[in-house]
PDB file of N, CA and C in Angstrom:
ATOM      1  N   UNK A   1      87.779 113.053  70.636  1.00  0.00           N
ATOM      2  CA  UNK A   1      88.641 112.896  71.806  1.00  0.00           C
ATOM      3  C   UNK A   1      88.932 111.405  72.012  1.00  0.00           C
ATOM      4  N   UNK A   2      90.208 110.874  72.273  1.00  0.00           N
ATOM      5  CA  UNK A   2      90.408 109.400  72.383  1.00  0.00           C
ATOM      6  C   UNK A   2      90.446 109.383  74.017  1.00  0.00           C
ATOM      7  N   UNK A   3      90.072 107.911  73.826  1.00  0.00           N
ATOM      8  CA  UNK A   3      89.729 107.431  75.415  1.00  0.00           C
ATOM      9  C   UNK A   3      90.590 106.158  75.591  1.00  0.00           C
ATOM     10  N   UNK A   4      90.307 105.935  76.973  1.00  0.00           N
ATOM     11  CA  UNK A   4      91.198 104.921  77.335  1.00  0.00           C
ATOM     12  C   UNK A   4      90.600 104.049  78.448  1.00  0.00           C
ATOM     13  N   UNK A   5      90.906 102.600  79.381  1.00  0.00           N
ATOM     14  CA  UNK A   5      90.307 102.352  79.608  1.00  0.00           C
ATOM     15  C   UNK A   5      90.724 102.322  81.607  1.00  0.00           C
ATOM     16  N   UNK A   6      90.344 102.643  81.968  1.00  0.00           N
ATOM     17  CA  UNK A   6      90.648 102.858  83.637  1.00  0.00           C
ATOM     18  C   UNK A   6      89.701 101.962  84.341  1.00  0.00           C
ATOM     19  N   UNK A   7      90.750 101.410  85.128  1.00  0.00           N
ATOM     20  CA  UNK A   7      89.905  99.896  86.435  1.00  0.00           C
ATOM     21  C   UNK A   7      90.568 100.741  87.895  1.00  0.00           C
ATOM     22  N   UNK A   8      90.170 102.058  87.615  1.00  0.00           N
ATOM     23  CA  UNK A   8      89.839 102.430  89.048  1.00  0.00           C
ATOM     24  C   UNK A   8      89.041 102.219  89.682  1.00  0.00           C
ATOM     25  N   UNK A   9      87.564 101.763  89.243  1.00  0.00           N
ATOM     26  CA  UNK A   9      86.738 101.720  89.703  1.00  0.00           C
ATOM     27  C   UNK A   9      87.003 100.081  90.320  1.00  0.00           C
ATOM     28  N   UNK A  10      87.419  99.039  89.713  1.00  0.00           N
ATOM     29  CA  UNK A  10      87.741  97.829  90.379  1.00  0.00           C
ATOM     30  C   UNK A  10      88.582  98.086  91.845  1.00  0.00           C
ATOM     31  N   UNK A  11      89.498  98.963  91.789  1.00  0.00           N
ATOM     32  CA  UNK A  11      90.215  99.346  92.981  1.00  0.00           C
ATOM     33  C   UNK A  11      89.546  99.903  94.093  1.00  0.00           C
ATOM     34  N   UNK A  12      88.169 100.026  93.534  1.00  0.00           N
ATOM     35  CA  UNK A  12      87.719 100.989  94.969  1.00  0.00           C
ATOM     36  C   UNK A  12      86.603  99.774  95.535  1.00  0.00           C
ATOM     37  N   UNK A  13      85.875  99.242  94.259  1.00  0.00           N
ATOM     38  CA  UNK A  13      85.473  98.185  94.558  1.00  0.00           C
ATOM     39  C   UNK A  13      86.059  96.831  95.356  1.00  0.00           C
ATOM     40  N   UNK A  14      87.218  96.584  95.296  1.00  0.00           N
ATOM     41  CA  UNK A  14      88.180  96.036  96.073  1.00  0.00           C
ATOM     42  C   UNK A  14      87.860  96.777  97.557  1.00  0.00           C
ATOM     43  N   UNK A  15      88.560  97.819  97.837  1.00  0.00           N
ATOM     44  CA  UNK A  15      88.443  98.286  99.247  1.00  0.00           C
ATOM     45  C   UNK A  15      87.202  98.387 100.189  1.00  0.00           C
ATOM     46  N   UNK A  16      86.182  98.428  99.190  1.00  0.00           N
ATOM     47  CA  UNK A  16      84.679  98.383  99.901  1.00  0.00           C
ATOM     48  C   UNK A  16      84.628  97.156 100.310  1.00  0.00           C
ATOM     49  N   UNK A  17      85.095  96.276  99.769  1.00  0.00           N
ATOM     50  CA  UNK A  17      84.557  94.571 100.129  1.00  0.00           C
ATOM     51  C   UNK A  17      85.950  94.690 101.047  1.00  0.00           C
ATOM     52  N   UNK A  18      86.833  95.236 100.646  1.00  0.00           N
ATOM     53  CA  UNK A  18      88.085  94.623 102.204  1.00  0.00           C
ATOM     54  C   UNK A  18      88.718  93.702 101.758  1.00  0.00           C
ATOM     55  N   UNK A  19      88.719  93.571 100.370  1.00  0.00           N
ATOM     56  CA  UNK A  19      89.748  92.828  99.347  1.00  0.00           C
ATOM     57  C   UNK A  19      90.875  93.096  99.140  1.00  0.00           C
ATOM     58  N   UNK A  20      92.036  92.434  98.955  1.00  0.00           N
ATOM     59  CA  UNK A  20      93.242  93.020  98.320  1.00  0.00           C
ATOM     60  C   UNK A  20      93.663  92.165  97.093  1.00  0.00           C
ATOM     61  N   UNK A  21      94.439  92.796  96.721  1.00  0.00           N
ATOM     62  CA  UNK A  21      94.867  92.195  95.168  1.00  0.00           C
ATOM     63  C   UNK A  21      95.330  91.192  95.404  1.00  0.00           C
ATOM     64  N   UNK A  22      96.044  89.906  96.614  1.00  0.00           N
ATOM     65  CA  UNK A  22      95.946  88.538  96.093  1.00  0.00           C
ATOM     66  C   UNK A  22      94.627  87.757  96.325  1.00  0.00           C
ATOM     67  N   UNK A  23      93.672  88.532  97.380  1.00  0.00           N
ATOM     68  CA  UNK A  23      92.380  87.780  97.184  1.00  0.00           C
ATOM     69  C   UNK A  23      91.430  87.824  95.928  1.00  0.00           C
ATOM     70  N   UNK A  24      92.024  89.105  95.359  1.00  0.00           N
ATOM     71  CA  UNK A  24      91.060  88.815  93.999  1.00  0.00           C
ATOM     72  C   UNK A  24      91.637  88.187  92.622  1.00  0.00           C
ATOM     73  N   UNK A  25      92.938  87.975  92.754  1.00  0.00           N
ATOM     74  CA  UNK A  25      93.511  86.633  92.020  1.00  0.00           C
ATOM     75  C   UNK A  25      93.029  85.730  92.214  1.00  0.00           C
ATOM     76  N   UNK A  26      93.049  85.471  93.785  1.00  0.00           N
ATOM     77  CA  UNK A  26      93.074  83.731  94.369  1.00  0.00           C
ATOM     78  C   UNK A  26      91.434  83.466  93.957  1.00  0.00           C
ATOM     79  N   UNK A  27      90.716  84.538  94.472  1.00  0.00           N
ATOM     80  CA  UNK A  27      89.161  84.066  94.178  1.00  0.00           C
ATOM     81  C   UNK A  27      88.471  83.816  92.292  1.00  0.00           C
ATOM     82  N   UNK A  28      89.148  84.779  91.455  1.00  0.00           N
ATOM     83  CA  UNK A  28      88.806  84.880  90.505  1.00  0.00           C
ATOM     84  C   UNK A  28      89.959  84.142  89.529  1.00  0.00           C
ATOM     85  N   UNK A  29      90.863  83.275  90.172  1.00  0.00           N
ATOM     86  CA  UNK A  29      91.933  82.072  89.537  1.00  0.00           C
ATOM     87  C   UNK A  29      92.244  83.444  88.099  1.00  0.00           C
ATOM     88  N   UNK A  30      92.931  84.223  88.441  1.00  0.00           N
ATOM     89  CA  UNK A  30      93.804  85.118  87.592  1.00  0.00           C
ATOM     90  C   UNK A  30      95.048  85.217  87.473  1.00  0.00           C
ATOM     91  N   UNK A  31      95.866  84.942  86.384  1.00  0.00           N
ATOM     92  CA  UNK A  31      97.348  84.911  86.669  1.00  0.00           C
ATOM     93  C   UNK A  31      97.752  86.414  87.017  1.00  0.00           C
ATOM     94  N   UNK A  32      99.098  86.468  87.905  1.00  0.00           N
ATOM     95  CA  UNK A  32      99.676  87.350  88.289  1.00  0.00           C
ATOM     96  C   UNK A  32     100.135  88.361  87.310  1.00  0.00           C
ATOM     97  N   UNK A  33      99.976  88.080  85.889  1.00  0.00           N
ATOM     98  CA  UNK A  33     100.427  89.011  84.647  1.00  0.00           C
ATOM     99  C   UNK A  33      98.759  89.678  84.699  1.00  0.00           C
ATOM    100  N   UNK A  34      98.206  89.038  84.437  1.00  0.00           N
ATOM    101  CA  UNK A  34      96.741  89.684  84.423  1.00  0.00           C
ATOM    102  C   UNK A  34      96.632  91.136  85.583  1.00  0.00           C
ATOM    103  N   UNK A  35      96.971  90.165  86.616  1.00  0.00           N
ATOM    104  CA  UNK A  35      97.111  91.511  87.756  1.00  0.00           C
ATOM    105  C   UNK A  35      97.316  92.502  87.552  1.00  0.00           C
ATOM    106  N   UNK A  36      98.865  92.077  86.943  1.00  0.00           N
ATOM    107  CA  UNK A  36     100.165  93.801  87.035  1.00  0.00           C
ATOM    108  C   UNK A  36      99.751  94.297  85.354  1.00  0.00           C
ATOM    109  N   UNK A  37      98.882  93.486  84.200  1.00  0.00           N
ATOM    110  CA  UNK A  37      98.376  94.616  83.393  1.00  0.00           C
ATOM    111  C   UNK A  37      97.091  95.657  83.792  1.00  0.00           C
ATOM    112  N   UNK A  38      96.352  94.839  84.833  1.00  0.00           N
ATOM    113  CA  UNK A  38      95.026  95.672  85.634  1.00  0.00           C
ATOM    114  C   UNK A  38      95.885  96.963  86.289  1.00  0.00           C
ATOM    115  N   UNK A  39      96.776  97.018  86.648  1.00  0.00           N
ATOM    116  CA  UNK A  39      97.347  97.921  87.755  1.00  0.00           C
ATOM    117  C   UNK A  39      98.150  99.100  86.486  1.00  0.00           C
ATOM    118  N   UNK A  40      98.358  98.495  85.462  1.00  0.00           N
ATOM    119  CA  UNK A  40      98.670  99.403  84.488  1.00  0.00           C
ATOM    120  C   UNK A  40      97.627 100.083  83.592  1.00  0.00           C
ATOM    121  N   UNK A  41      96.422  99.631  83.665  1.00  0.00           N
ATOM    122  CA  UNK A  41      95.089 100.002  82.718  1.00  0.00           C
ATOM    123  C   UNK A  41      95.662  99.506  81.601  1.00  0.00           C
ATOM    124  N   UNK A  42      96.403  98.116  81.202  1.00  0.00           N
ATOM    125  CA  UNK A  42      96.615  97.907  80.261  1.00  0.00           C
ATOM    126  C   UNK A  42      95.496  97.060  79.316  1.00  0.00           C
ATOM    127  N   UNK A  43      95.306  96.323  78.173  1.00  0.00           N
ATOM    128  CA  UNK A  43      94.241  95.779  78.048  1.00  0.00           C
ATOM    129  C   UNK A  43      94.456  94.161  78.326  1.00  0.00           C
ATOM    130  N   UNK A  44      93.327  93.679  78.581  1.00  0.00           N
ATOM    131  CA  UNK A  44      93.278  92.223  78.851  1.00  0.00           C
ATOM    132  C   UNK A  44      92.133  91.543  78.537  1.00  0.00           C
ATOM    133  N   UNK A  45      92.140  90.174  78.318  1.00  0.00           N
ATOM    134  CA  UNK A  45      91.064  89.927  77.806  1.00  0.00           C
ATOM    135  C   UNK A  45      90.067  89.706  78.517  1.00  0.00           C
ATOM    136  N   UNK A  46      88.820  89.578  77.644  1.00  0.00           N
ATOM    137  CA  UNK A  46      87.582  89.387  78.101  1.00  0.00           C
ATOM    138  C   UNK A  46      87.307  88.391  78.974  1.00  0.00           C
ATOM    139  N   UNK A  47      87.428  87.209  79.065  1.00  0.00           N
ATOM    140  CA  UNK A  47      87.737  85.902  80.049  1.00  0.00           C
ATOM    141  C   UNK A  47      87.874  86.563  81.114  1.00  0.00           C
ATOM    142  N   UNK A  48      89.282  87.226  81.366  1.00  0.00           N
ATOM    143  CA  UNK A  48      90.051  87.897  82.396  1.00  0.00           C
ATOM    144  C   UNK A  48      88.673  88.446  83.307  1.00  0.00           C
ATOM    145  N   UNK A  49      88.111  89.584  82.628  1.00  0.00           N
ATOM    146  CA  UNK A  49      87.103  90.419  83.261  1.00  0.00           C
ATOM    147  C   UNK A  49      86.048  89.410  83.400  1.00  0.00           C
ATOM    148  N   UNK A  50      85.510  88.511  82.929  1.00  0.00           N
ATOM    149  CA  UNK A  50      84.273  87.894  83.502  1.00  0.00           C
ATOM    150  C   UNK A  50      84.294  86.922  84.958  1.00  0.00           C
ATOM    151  N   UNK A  51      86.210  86.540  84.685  1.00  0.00           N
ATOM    152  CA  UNK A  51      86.375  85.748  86.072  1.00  0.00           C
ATOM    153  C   UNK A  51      86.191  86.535  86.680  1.00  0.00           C
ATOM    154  N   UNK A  52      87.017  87.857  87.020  1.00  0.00           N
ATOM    155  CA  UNK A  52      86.863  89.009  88.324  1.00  0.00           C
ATOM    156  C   UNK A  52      85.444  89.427  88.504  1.00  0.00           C
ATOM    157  N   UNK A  53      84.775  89.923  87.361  1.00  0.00           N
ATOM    158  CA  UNK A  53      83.250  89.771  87.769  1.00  0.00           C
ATOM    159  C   UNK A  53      81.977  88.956  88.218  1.00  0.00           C
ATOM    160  N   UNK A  54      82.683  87.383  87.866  1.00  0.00           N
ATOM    161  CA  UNK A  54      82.491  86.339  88.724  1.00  0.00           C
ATOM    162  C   UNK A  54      82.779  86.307  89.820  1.00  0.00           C
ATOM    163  N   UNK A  55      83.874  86.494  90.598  1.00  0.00           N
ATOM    164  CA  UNK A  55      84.437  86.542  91.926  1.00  0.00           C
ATOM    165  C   UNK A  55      83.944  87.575  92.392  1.00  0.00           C
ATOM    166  N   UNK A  56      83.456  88.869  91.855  1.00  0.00           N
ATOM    167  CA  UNK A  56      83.323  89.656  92.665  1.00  0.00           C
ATOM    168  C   UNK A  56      81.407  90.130  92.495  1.00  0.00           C
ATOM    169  N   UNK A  57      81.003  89.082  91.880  1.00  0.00           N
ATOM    170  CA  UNK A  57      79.544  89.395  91.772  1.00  0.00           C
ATOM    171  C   UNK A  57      78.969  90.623  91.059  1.00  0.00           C
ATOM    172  N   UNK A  58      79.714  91.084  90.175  1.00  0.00           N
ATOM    173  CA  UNK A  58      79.027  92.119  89.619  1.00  0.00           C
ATOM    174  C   UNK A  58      79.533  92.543  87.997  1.00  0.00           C
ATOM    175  N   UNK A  59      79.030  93.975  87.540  1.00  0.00           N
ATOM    176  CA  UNK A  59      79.182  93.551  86.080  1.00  0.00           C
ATOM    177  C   UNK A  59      80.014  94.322  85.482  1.00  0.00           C
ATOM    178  N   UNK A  60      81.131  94.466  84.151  1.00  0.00           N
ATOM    179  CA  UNK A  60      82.036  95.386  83.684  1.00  0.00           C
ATOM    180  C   UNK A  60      81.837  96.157  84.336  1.00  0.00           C
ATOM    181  N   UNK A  61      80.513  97.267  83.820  1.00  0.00           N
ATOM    182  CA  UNK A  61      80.888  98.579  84.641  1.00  0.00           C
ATOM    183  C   UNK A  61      80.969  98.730  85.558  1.00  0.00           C
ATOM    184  N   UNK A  62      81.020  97.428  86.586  1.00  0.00           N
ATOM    185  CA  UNK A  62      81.288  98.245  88.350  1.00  0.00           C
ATOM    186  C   UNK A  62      82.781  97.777  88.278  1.00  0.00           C
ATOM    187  N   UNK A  63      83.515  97.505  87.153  1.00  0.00           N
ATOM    188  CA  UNK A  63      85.095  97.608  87.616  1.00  0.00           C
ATOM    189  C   UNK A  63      85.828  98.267  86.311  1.00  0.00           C
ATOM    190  N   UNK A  64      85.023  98.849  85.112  1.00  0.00           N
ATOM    191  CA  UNK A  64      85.958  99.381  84.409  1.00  0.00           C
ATOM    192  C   UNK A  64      84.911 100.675  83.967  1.00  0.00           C
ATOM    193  N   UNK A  65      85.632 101.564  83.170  1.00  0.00           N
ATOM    194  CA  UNK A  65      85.089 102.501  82.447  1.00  0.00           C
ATOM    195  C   UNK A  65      85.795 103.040  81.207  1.00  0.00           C
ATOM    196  N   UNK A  66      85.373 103.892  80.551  1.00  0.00           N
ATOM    197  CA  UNK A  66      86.113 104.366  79.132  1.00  0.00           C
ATOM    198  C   UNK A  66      86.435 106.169  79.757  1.00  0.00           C
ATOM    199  N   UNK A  67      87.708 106.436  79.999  1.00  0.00           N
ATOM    200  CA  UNK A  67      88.246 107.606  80.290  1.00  0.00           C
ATOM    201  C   UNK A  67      89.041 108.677  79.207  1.00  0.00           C
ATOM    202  N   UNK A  68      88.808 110.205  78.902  1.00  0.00           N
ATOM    203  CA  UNK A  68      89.302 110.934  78.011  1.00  0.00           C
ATOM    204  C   UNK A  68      90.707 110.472  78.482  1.00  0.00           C
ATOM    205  N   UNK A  69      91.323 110.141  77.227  1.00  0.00           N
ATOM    206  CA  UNK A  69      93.371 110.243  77.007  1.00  0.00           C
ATOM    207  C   UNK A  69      93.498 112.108  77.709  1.00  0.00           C
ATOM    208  N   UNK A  70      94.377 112.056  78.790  1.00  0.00           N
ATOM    209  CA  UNK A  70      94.889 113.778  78.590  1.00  0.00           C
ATOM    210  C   UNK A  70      95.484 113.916  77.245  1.00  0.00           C
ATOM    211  N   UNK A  71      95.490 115.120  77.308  1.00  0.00           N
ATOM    212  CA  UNK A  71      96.179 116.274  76.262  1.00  0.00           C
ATOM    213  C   UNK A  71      97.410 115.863  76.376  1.00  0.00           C
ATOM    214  N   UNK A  72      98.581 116.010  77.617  1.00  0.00           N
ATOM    215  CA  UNK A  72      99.595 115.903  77.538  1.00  0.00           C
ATOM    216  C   UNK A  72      99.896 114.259  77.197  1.00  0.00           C
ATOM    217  N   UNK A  73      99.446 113.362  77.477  1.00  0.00           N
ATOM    218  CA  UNK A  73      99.307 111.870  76.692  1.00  0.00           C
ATOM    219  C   UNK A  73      99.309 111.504  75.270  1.00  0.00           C
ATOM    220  N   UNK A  74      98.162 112.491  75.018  1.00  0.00           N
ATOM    221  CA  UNK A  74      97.708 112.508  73.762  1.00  0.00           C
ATOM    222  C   UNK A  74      99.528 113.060  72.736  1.00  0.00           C
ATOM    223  N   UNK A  75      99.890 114.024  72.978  1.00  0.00           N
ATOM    224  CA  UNK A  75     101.005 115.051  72.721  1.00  0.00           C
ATOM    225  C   UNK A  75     102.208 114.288  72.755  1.00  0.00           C
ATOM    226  N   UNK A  76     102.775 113.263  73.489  1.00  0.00           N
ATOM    227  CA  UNK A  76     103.933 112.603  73.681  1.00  0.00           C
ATOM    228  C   UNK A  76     104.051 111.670  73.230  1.00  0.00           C
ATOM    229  N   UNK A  77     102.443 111.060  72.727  1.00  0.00           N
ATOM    230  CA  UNK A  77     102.351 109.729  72.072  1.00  0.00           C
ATOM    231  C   UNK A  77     102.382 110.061  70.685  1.00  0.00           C
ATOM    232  N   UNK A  78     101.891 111.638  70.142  1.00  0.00           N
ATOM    233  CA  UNK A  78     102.304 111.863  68.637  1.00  0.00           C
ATOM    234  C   UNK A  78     103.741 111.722  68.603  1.00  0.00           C
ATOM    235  N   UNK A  79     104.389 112.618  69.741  1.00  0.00           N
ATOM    236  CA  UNK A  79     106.087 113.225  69.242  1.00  0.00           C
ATOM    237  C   UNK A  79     106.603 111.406  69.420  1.00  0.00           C
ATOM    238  N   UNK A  80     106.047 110.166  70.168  1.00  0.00           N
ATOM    239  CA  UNK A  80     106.485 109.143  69.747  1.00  0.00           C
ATOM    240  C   UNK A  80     106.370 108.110  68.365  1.00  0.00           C
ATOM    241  N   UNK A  81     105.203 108.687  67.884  1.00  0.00           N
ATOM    242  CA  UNK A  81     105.220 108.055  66.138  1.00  0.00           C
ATOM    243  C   UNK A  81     105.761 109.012  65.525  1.00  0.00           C
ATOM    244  N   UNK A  82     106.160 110.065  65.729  1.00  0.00           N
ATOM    245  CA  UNK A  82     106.904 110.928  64.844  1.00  0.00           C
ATOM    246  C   UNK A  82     108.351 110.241  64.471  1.00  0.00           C
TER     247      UNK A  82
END
């Protein structure tokens, strides 16, 4: 089964502290592209995640995880290398 990588968990972590997404730029000095690939689960680099886990005191897994690809994901991304 392929997986993927989801920073939902950064989002909720955000709301517990009463953070919003320009305080955790401004605190963790992240460019605004960094942001809007977090908001896409796109990938970013490692740097990226150690500032936010710097700023936010804690470690990968309290802001990311490895999530199953759906089926229907999985299915649209074949008929797109086809």
């Amino acid at each position: 089964m392929k997986k993927t990588i989801s920073y939902d968990k950064l989002w909720k972590l955000l709301i517990d502290k009463k953070w919003n997404r320009t305080k955790l730029k401004d605190k963790s000095e992240i460019s605004t592209a960094s942001l809007a690939k977090l908001g896409k689960n796109a990938n970013i680099t490692t740097d990226v995640l150690v500032k936010i886990c710097n700023a936010l005191e804690c470690d990968f897994s309290d802001i990311m995880e490895m999530v199953p690809v759906e089926e229907k994901d999985m299915s649209s991304e074949q008929h797109a290398e086809d």
